[in-house]
Protein backbone atom coordinates (compact mmCIF):
# COMPACT_ATOMS: atom_id res chain seq x y z
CA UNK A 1 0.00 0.00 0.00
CA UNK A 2 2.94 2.65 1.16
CA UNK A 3 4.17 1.89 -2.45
CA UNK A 4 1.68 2.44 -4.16
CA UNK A 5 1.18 5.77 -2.92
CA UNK A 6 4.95 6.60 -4.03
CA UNK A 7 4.53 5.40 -6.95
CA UNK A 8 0.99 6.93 -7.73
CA UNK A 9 2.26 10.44 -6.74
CA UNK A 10 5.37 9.91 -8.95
CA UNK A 11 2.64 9.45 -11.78
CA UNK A 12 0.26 12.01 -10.59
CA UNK A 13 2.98 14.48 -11.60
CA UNK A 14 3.98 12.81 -14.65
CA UNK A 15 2.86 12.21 -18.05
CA UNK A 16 2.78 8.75 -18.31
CA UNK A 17 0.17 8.79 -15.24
CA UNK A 18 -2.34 9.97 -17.39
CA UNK A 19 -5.81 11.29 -16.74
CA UNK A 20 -6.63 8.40 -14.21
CA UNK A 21 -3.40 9.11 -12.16
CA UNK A 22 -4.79 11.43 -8.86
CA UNK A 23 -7.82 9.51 -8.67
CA UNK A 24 -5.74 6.08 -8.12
CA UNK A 25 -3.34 8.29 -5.82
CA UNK A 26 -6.47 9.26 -3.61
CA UNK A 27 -7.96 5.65 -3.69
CA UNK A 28 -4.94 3.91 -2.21
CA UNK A 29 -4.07 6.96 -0.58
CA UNK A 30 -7.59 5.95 1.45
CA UNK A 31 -6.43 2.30 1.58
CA UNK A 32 -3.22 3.51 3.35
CA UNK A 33 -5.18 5.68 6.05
CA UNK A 34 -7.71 2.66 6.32
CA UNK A 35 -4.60 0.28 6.82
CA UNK A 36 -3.21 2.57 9.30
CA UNK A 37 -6.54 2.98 11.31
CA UNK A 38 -7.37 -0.43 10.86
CA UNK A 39 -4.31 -1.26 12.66
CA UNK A 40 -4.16 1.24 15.55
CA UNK A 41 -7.69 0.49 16.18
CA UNK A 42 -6.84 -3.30 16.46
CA UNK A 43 -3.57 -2.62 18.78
CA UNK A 44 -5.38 -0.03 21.15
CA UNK A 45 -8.79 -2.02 21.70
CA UNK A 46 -6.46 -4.85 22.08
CA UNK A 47 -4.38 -3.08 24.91
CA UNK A 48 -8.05 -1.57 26.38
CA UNK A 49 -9.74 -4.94 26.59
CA UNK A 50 -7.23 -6.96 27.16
CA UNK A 51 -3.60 -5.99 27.86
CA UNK A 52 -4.62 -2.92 30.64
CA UNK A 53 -6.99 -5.82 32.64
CA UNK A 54 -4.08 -8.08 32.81
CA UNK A 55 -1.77 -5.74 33.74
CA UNK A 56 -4.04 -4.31 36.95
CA UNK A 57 -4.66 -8.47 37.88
CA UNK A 58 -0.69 -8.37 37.43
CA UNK A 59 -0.01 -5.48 39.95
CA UNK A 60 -2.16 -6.44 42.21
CA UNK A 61 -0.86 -9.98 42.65
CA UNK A 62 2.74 -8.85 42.62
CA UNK A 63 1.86 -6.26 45.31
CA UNK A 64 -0.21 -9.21 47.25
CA UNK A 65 3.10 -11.43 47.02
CA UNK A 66 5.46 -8.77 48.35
CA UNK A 67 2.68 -8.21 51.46
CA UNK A 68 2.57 -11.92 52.34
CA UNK A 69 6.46 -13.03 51.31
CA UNK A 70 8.47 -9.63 52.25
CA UNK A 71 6.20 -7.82 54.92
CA UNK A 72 3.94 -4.95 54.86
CA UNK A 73 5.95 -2.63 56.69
CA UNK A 74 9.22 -3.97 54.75
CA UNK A 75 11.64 -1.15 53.29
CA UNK A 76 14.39 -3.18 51.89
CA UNK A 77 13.11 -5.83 50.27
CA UNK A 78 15.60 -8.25 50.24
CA UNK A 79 15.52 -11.90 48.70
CA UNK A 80 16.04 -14.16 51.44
CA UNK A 81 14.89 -18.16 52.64
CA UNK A 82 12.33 -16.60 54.74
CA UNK A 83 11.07 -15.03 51.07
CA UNK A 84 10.94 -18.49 49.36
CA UNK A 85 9.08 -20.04 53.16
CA UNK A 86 6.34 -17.37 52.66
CA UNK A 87 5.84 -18.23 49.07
CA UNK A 88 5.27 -21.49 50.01
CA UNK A 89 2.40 -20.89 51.91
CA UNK A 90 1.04 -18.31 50.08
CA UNK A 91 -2.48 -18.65 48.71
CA UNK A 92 -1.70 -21.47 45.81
CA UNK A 93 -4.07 -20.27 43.37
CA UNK A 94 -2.72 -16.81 43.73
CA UNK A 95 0.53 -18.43 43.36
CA UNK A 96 0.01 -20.32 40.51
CA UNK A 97 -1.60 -17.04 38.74
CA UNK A 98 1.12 -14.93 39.63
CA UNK A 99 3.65 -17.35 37.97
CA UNK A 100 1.67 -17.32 34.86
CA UNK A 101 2.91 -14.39 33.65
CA UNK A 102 6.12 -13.91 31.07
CA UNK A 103 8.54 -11.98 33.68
CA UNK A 104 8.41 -14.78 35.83
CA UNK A 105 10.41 -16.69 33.08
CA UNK A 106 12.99 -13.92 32.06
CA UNK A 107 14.98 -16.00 29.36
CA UNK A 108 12.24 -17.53 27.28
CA UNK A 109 10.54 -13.82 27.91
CA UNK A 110 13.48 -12.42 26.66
CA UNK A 111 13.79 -14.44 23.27
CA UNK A 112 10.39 -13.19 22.40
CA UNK A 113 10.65 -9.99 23.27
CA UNK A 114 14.28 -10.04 21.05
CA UNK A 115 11.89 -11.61 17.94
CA UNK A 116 9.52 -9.32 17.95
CA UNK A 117 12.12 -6.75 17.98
CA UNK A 118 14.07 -8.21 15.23
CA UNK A 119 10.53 -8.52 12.94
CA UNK A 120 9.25 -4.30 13.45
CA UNK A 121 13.24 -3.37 13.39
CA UNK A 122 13.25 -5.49 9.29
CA UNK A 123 10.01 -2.62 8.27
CA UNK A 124 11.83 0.54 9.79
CA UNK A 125 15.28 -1.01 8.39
CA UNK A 126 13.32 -1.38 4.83
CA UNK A 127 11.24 2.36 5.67
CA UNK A 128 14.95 4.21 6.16
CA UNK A 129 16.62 2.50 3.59
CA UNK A 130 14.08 3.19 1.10
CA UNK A 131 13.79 6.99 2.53
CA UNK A 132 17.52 7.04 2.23
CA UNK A 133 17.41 6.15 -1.58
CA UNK A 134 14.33 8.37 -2.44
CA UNK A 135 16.30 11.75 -0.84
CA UNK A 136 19.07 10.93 -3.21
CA UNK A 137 17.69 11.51 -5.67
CA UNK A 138 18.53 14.32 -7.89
CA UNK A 139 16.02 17.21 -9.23
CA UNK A 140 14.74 17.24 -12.49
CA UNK A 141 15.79 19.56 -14.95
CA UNK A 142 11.94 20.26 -15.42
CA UNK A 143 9.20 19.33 -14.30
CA UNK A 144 8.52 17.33 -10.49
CA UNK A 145 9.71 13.94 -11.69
CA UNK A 146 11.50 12.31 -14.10
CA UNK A 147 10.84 8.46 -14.90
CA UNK A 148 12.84 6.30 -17.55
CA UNK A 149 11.22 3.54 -19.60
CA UNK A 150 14.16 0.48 -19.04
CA UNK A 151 13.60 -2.98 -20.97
CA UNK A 152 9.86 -3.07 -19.55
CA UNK A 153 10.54 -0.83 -16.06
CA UNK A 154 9.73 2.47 -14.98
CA UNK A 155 13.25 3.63 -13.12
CA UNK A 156 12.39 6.87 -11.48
CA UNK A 157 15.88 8.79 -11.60
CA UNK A 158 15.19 12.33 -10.67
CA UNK A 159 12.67 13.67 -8.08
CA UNK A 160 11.99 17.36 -7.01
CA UNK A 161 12.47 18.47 -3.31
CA UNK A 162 8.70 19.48 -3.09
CA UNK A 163 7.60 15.77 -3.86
CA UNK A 164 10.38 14.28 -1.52
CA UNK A 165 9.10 16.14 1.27
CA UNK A 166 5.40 15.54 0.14
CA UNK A 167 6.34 11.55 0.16
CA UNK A 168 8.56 11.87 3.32
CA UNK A 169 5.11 13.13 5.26
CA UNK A 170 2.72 10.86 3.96
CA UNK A 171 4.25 8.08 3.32
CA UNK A 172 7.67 7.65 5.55
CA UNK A 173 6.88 9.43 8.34
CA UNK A 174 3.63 7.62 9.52
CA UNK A 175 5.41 4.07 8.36
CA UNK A 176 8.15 4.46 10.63
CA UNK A 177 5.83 6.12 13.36
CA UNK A 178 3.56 3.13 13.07
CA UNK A 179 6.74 0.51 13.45
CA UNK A 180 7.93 1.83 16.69
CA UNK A 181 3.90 2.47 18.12
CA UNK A 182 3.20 -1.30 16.82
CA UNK A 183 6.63 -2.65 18.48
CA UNK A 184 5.94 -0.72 21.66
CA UNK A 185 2.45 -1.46 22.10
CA UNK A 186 3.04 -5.11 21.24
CA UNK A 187 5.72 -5.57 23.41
CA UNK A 188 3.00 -4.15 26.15
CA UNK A 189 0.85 -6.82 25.29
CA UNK A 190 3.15 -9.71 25.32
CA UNK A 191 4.63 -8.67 28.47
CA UNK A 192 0.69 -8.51 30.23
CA UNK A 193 -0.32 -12.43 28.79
CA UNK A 194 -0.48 -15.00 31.07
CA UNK A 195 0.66 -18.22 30.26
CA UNK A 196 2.80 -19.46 28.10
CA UNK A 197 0.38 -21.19 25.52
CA UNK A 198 -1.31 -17.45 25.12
CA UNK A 199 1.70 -15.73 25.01
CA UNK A 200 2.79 -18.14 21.65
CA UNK A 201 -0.64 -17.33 20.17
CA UNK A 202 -0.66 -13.31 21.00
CA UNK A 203 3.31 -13.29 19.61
CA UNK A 204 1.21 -14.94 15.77
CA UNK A 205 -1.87 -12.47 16.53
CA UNK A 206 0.62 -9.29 16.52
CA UNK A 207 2.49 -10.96 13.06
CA UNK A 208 -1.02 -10.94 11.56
CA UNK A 209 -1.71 -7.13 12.84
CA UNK A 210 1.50 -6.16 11.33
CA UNK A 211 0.95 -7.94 7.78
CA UNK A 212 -2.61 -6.22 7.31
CA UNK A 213 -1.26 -3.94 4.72
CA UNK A 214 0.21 -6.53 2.57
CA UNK A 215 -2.87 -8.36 2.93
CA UNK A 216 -5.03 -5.42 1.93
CA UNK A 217 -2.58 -5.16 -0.90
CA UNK A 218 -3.26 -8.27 -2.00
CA UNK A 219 -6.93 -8.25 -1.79
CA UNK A 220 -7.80 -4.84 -3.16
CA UNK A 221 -5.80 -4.17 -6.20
CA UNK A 222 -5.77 -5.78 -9.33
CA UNK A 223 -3.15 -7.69 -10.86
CA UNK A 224 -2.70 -4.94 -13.43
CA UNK A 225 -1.10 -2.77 -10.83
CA UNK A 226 0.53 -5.22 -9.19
CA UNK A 227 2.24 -6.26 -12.16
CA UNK A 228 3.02 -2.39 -12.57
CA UNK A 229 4.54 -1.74 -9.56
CA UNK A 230 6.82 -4.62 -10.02
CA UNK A 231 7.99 -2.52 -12.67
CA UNK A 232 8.12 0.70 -10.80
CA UNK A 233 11.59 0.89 -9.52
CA UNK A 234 14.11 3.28 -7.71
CA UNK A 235 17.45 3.55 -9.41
CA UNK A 236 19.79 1.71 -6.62
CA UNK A 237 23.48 1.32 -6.21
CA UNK A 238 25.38 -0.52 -8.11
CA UNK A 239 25.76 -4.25 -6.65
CA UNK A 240 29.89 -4.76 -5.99
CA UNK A 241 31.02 -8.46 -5.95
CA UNK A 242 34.31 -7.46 -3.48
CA UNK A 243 33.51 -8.13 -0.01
CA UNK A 244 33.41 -5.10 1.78
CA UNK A 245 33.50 -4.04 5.82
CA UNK A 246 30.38 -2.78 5.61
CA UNK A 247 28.31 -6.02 5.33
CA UNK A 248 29.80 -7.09 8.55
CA UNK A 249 29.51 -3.73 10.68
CA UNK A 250 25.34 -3.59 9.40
CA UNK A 251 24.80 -7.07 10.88
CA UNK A 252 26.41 -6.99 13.54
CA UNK A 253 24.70 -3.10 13.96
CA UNK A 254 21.62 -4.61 13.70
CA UNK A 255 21.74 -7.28 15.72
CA UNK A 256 22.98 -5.49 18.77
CA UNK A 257 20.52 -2.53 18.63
CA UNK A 258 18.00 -5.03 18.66
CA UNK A 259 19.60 -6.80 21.50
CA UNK A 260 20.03 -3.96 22.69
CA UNK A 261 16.43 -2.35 22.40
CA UNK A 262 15.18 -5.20 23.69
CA UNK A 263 16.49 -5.73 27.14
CA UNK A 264 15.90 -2.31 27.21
CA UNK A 265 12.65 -2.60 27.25
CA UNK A 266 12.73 -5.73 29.16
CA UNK A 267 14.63 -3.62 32.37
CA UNK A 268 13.35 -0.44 32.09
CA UNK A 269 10.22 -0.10 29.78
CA UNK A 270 8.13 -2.77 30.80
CA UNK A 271 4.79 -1.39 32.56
CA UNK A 272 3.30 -4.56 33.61
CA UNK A 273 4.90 -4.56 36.97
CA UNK A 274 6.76 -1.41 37.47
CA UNK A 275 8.15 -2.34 40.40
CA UNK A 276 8.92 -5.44 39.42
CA UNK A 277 12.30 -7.25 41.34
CA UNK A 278 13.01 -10.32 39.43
CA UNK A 279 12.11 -12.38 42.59
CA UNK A 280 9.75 -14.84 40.92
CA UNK A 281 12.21 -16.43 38.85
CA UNK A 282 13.63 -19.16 41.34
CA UNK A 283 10.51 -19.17 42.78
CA UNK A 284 8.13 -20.37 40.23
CA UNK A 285 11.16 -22.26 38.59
CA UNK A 286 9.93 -25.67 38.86
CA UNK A 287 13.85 -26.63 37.07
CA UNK A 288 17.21 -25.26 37.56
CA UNK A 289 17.82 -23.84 33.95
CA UNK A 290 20.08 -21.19 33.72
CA UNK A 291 18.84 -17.19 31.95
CA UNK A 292 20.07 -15.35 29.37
CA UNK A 293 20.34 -11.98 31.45
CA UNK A 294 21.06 -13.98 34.48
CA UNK A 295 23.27 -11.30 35.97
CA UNK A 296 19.80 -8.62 35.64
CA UNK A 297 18.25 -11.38 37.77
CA UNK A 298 20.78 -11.54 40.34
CA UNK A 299 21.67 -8.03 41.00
CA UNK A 300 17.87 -7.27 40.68
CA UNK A 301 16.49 -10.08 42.82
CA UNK A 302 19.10 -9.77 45.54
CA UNK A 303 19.33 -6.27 45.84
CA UNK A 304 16.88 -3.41 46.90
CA UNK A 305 13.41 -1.75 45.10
């Protein structure tokens, strides 16, 4: 859909758009809005309904835990035996809700999180690299854009600034606004699902959010333009055979931002137990396997709030 509207306001401005050019830049202009709505709509009902409820059962468990296994009074809450006795006895179906959530499990939690990060940090990648191409792009001596007819493809080789910046606001702008909302909000969710089963099936529900656009791509246009903007293409850099240092430093980039980013969010941003100590680990570990960001767990679970 986001392509479409380049393309169809590359066309709008040109002659080989023809008559029928702004009225196919409107219509999937509309699709893109719909998609956009569509998915917000979907995300924020989802958080309403669903994710906020959790997340209030969530707090108020964790702060009925720390009551029973720390103290009411307590100031420094400090993971001791006497912590893991009063678990014990703790109400068990309180207990066994508590431990349903994803924190409680900080390594598998983590991996998720991590996945999720890698799929929304692929469509900004794609958004900025494709933004990065477009402002390249050279003026054209007249008129707003140039496009060359190339054994059966439309290369479009110049661009004015006015149409960059009219492209940069309605189409890259909102796509990369909507990546980090969808990641952030999603990540929300995830971290408010109890059990692990659900947390498998919301992880497939937020892929399926995500790829609405493609699949209202799919559904609403014709094959005609489909076919056409196959053949609608930016002129890229030429491909080198050498090996170069730069394929290494943009993977290895990539993968540690979204390392990064996400035990970020994991340690800092999470919202489904603010407070949260990384004291339920051990406890609802029914096995002795080891985590990821075992030191986070440590420091955090032997330390202070």
């Amino acid at each position: 859909i986001y392509d479409l509207t380049i393309q169809y306001s590359c066309l709008a401005c040109h002659r080989l758009g023809g008559n029928m050019s702004m009225l196919n830049l409107v219509t999937f202009l509309a699709l893109q809005i719909g998609n956009v709505c569509l998915q917000m709509f979907l995300l924020f009902e989802i958080e309403k309904l669903i994710a906020i409820p959790a997340m209030d059962h969530a707090q108020h468990l964790y702060g009925s835990f720390t009551e029973q296994c720390y103290g009411e009074d307590a100031i420094e809450f400090v993971y001791s035996e006497d912590v893991k006795a009063n678990f014990e006895t703790w109400d068990s179906s309180a207990r066994s809700e508590l431990c349903q959530f994803p924190l409680t499990i900080p390594s598998f939690f983590f991996l998720i999180i991590l996945i999720w990060t890698f799929f929304l940090g692929h469509e900004l990648k794609q958004t900025i690299y494709f933004f990065w191409h477009t402002m390249r792009l050279h003026s054209p001596a007249k008129g707003m854009v140039s496009i060359l007819d190339h054994d059966g493809s439309f290369v479009i080789t110049h661009m004015s600034p006015s149409l960059k910046v009219a492209i940069s606001i309605i189409v890259f702008l909102p796509k990369s606004i909507i990546a980090v909302v969808l990641w952030y909000v999603g990540a929300r969710w995830l971290t408010a699902t109890p059990g692990i089963d659900n947390l498998m099936l919301n992880s497939l529900a937020l892929t399926f959010i995500c790829e609405l656009d493609e699949l209202i791509f799919r559904t609403c246009t014709s094959e005609t333009i489909k076919a056409c903007l196959e053949q609608t293409k930016l002129p890229l850099p030429a491909f080198k055979y050498t090996p170069s240092i730069w394929g290494p430093v943009e993977a290895a980039s990539t993968f540690l931002g979204c390392f990064g980013l996400a035990w970020l969010y994991l340690t800092h941003f999470q919202t489904a137990i603010p407070d949260y100590r990384w004291d339920l680990s051990e406890l609802c570990s029914t096995s002795g396997a080891g985590s990821l960001i075992s030191g986070l767990t440590v420091s955090h679970a032997h330390g202070h709030r």
